[in-house]
Protein backbone atom coordinates (compact mmCIF):
# COMPACT_ATOMS: atom_id res chain seq x y z
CA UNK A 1 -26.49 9.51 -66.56
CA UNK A 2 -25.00 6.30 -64.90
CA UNK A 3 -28.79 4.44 -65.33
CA UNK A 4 -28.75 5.55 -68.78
CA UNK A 5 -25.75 3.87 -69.72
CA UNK A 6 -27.00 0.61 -67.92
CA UNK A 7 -29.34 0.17 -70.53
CA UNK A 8 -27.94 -2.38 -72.76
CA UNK A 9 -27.09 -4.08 -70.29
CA UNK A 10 -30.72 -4.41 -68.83
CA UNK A 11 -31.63 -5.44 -72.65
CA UNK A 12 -29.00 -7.98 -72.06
CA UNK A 13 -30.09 -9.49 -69.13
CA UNK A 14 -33.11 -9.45 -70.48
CA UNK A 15 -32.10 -12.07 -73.50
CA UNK A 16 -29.85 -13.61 -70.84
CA UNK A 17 -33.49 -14.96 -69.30
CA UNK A 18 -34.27 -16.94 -72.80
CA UNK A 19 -30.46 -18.72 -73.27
CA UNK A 20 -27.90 -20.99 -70.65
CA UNK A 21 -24.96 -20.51 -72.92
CA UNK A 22 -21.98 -19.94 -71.24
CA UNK A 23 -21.24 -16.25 -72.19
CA UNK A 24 -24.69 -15.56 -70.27
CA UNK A 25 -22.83 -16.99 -67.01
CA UNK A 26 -20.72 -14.45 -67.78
CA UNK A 27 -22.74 -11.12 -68.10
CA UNK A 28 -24.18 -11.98 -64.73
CA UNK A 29 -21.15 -10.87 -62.48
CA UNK A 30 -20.18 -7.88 -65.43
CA UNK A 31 -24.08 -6.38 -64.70
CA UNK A 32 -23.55 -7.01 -60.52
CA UNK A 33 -20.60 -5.33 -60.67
CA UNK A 34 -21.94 -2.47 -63.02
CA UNK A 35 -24.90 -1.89 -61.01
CA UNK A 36 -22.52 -1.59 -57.48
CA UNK A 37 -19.84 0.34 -59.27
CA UNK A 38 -23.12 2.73 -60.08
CA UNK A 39 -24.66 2.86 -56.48
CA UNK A 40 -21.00 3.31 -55.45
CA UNK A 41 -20.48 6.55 -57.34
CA UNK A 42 -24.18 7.79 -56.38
CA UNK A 43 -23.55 7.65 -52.36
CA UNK A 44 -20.27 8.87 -53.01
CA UNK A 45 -20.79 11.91 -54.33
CA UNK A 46 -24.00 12.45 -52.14
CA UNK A 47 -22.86 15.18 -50.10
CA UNK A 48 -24.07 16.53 -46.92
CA UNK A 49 -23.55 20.17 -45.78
CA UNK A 50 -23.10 20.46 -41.83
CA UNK A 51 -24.57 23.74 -40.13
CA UNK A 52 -21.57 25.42 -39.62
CA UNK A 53 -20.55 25.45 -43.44
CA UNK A 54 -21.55 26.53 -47.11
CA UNK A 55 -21.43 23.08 -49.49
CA UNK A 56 -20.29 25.20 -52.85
CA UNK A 57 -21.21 23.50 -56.15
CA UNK A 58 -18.92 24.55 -59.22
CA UNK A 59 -19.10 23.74 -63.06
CA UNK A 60 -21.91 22.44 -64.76
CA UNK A 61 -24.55 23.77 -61.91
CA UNK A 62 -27.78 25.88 -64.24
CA UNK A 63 -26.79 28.12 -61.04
CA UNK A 64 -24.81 31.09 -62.14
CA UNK A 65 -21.07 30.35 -61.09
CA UNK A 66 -22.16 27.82 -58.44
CA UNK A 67 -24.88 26.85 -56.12
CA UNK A 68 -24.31 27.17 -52.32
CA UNK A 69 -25.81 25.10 -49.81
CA UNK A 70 -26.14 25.47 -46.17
CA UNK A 71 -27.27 22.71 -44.11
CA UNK A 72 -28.72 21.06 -46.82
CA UNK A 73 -27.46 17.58 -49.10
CA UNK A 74 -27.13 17.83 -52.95
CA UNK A 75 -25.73 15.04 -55.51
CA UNK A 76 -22.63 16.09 -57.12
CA UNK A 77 -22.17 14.87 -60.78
CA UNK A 78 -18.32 13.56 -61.46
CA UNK A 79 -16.92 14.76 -64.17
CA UNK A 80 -18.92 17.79 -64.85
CA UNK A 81 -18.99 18.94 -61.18
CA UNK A 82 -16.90 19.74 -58.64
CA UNK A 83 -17.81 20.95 -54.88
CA UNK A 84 -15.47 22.74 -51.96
CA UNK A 85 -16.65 24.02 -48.38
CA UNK A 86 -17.16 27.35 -46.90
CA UNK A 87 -16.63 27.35 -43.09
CA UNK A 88 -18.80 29.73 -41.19
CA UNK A 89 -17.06 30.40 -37.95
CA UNK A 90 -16.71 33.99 -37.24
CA UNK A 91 -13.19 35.53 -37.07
CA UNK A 92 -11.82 38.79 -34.84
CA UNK A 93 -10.26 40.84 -37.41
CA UNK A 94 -7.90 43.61 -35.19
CA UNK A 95 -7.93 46.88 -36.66
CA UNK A 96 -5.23 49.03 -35.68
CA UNK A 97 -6.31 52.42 -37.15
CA UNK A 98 -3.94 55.66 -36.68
CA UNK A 99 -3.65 58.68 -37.89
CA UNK A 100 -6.58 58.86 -39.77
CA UNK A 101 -7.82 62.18 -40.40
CA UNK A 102 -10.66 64.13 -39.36
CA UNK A 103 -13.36 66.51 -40.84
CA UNK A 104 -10.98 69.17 -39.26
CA UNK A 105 -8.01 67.72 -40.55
CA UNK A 106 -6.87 66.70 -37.03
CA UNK A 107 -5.01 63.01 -37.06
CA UNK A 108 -7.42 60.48 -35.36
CA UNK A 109 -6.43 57.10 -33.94
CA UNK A 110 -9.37 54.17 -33.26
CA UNK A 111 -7.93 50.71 -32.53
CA UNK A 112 -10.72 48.91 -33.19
CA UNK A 113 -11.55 44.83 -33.07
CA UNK A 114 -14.22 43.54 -35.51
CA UNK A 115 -15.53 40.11 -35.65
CA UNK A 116 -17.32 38.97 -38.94
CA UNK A 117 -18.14 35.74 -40.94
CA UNK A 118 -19.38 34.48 -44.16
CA UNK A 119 -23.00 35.55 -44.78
CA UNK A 120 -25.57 32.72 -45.17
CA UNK A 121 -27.57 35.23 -46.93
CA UNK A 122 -28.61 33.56 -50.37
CA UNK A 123 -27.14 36.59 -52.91
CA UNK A 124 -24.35 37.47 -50.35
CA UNK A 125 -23.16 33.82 -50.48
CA UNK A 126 -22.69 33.44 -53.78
CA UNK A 127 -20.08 36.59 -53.88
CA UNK A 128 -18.80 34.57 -51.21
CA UNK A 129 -18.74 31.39 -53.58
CA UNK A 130 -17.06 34.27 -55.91
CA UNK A 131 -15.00 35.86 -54.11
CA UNK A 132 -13.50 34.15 -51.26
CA UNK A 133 -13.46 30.25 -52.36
CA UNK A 134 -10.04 28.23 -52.24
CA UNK A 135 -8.69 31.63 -49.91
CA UNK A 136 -6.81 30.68 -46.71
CA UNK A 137 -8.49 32.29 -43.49
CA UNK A 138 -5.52 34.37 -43.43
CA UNK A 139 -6.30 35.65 -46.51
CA UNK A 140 -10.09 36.00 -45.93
CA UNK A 141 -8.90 37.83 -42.88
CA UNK A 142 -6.47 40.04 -44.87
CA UNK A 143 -8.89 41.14 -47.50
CA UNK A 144 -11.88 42.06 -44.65
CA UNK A 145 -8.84 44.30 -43.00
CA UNK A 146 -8.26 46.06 -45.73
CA UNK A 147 -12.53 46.96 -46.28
CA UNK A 148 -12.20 48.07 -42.90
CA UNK A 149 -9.78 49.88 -42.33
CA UNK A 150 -10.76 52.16 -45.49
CA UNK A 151 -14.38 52.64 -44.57
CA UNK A 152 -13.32 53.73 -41.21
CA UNK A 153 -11.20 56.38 -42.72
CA UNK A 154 -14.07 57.58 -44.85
CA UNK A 155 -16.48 57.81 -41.78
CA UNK A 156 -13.85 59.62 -39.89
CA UNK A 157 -13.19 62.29 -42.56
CA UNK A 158 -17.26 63.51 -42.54
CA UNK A 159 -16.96 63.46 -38.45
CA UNK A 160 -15.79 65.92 -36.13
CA UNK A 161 -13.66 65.17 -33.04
CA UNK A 162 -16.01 66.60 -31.09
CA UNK A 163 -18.97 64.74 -32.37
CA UNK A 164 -16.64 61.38 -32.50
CA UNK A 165 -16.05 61.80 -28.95
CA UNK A 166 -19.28 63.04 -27.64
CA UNK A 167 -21.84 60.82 -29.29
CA UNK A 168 -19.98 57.09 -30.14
CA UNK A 169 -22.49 55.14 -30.42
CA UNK A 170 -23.99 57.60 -33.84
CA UNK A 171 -20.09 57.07 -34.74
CA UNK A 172 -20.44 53.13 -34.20
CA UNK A 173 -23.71 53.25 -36.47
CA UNK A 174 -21.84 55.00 -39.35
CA UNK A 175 -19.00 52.56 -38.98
CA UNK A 176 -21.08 49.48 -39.03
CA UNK A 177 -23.51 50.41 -41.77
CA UNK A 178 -20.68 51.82 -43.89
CA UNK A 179 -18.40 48.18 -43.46
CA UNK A 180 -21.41 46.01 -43.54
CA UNK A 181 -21.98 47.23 -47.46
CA UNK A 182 -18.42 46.68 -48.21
CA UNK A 183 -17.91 43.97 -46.98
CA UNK A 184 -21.14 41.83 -48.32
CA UNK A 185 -19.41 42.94 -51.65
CA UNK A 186 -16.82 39.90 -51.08
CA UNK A 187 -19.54 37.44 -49.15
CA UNK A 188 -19.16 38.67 -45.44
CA UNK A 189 -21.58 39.19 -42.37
CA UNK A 190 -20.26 41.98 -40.31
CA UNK A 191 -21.10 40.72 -36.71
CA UNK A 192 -19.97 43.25 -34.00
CA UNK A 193 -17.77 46.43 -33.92
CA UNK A 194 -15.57 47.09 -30.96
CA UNK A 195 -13.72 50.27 -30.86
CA UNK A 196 -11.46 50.53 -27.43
CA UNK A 197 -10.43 54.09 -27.36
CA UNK A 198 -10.20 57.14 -29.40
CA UNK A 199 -7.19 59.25 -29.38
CA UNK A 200 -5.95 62.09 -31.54
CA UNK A 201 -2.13 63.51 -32.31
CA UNK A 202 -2.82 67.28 -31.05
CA UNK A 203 -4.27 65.86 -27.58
CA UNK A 204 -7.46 67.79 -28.68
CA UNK A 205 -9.85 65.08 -27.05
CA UNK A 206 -7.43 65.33 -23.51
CA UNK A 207 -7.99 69.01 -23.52
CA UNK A 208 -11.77 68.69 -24.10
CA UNK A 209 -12.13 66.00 -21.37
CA UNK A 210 -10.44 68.50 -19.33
CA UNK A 211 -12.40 71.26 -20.08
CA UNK A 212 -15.38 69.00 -19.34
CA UNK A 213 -14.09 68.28 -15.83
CA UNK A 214 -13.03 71.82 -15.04
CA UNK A 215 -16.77 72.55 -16.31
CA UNK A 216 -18.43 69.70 -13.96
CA UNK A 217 -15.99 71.21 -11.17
CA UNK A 218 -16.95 74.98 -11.63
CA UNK A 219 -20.80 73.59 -11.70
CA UNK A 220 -20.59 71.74 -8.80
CA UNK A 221 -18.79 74.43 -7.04
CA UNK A 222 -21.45 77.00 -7.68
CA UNK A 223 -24.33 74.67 -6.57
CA UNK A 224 -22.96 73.78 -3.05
CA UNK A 225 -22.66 77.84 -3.04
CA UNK A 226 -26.25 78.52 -3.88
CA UNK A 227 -26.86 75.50 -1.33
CA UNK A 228 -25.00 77.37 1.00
CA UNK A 229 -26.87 81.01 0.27
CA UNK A 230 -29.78 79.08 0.19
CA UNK A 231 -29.15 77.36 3.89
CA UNK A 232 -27.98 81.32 5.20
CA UNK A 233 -31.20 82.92 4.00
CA UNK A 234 -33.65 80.37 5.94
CA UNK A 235 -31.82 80.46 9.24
CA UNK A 236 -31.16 84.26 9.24
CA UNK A 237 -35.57 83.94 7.94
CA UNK A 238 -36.03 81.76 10.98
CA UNK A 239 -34.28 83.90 13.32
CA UNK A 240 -35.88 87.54 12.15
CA UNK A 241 -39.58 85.46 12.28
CA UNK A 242 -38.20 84.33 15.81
CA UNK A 243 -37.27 88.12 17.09
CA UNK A 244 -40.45 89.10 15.52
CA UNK A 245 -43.15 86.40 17.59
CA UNK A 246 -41.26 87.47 21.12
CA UNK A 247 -41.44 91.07 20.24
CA UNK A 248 -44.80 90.47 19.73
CA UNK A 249 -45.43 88.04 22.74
CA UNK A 250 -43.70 90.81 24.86
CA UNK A 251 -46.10 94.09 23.52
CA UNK A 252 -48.98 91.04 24.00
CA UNK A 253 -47.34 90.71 27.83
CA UNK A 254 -46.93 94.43 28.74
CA UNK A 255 -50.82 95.46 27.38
C-alpha cells in the first residue's frame, strides 16, 4: 500500500532527471524523506513472535477473527490491523473442591492443584485469540477454575466412593479427559492434574481404610497360624518317622 502511493512520486523523479529548476531541488529531500518515512513504518510494524508467546493478528486479517502466530514474524498493516500477545507460561490453578456429591449421594471433598496453559494447537488457539485476549492472568485463571471445578463435580456424581478410592488413577483419567474438552473450549492446554487427598463428610473412606487394615490384620494373622500348623505337623512327621527307623533298627538288632 505504502509503494503504491509512492508512485507519483517515482513519475516525478523521473521528470526531475530532464529539468534543474529549482522546485526539482526541492522534490529531492520530499521523495528521501517519503521513501524513509515508508521503510520506517515497514520495520516497525514487522513483528516477531518469541517461543514462549502467541503474536495475535486482529481486523482486516482473511483469517477468521484473527491469525495467531507462534514463533513465527508477520507484517502488521497500520490502520487496518492491529496485533496483541498471548503468553504461554503455564499457571497452577488450586482447586479447592468440597462437598461435592457422589453417585451414592455421599458429600465428597478433592482438593486438587491443576496446572494448564494456552494451547499452541492451531484451532484451539484461535478460541484462545477468542476467548481469552485482553484478559488479565487473574482472570484467565478465574475462568479455568470455574471449568474445573464443574467437570470435577460431574465425574464425581457417575463414581462411587468406593471406586474413587480404590482405583485413582481410572478417577484421574475421567478427570483429565473430561477438563481437557472444556477447557480447549476457551483456548487452554490442560497440563497435569494433582489431586492430594480424598475425603468424604460421613467418614465412609476412614471406615473402609479401616476395614481394609482389620482385613490385612485378620489375613496375616491366619497365615502365621497355618505357618505355625504347618511347622507342628513336620516336626511331630519327623519325630513319628524317627520312633519308627529305631523301632525298626531295634527288631533289625534283636533278629
Amino acid at each position: 500500500m505504502e509503494f503504491t502511493a509512492l508512485l507519483p512520486l517515482a513519475q516525478a523523479l523521473a521528470a526531475a532527471g530532464k529539468s534543474s529548476s529549482p522546485a526539482v531541488l526541492i522534490l529531492w529531500p520530499l521523495i528521501g524523506l517519503a521513501l524513509a518515512i515508508t521503510a520506517f513504518t515497514f520495520f516497525s510494524r514487522y513483528r516477531r513472535c518469541l517461543s514462549n508467546r502467541i503474536l495475535v493478528i486482529y481486523g482486516k486479517t482473511n483469517h477468521g477473527a484473527a491469525r495467531c502466530i507462534h514463533g513465527g514474524a508477520a507484517f502488521v498493516w497500520p490502520l487496518f490491523q492491529a496485533y496483541e500477545y498471548l503468553d504461554l507460561e503455564p499457571f497452577v490453578v488450586p482447586i479447592d473442591l468440597k462437598s461435592a456429591l457422589s453417585a451414592e449421594n455421599i458429600r465428597v471433598s478433592v482438593p486438587t492443584t491443576v496446572t494448564a496453559a494456552i494451547s499452541i494447537e492451531p484451532e484451539v488457539m484461535e478460541n484462545a485469540a477468542i476467548r481469552l485476549l485482553g484478559q488479565t492472568s487473574q482472570g484467565i485463571q478465574n475462568q479455568a477454575q470455574d471449568i474445573i471445578l464443574g467437570q470435577m463435580r460431574a465425574v464425581i456424581a457417575t463414581m462411587k466412593i468406593e471406586e474413587i478410592n480404590r482405583d485413582r488413577q481410572a478417577f484421574l483419567g475421567k478427570v483429565n479427559e473430561a477438563v481437557s474438552g472444556e477447557l480447549e473450549k476457551i483456548g487452554l492446554s490442560l497440563i497435569n492434574v494433582n489431586i492430594r487427598d480424598i475425603e468424604d463428610d460421613s467418614g465412609y473412606i476412614v471406615a473402609l481404610g479401616r476395614r481394609a487394615a482389620a482385613e490385612a490384620i485378620n489375613q496375616a494373622n491366619i497365615d502365621v497360624a497355618e505357618q505355625e500348623k504347618s511347622g507342628q505337623i513336620g516336626v511331630a512327621e519327623r519325630q513319628r518317622d524317627t520312633r519308627v527307623a529305631v523301632a525298626a533298627a531295634n527288631a533289625m538288632a534283636e533278629i
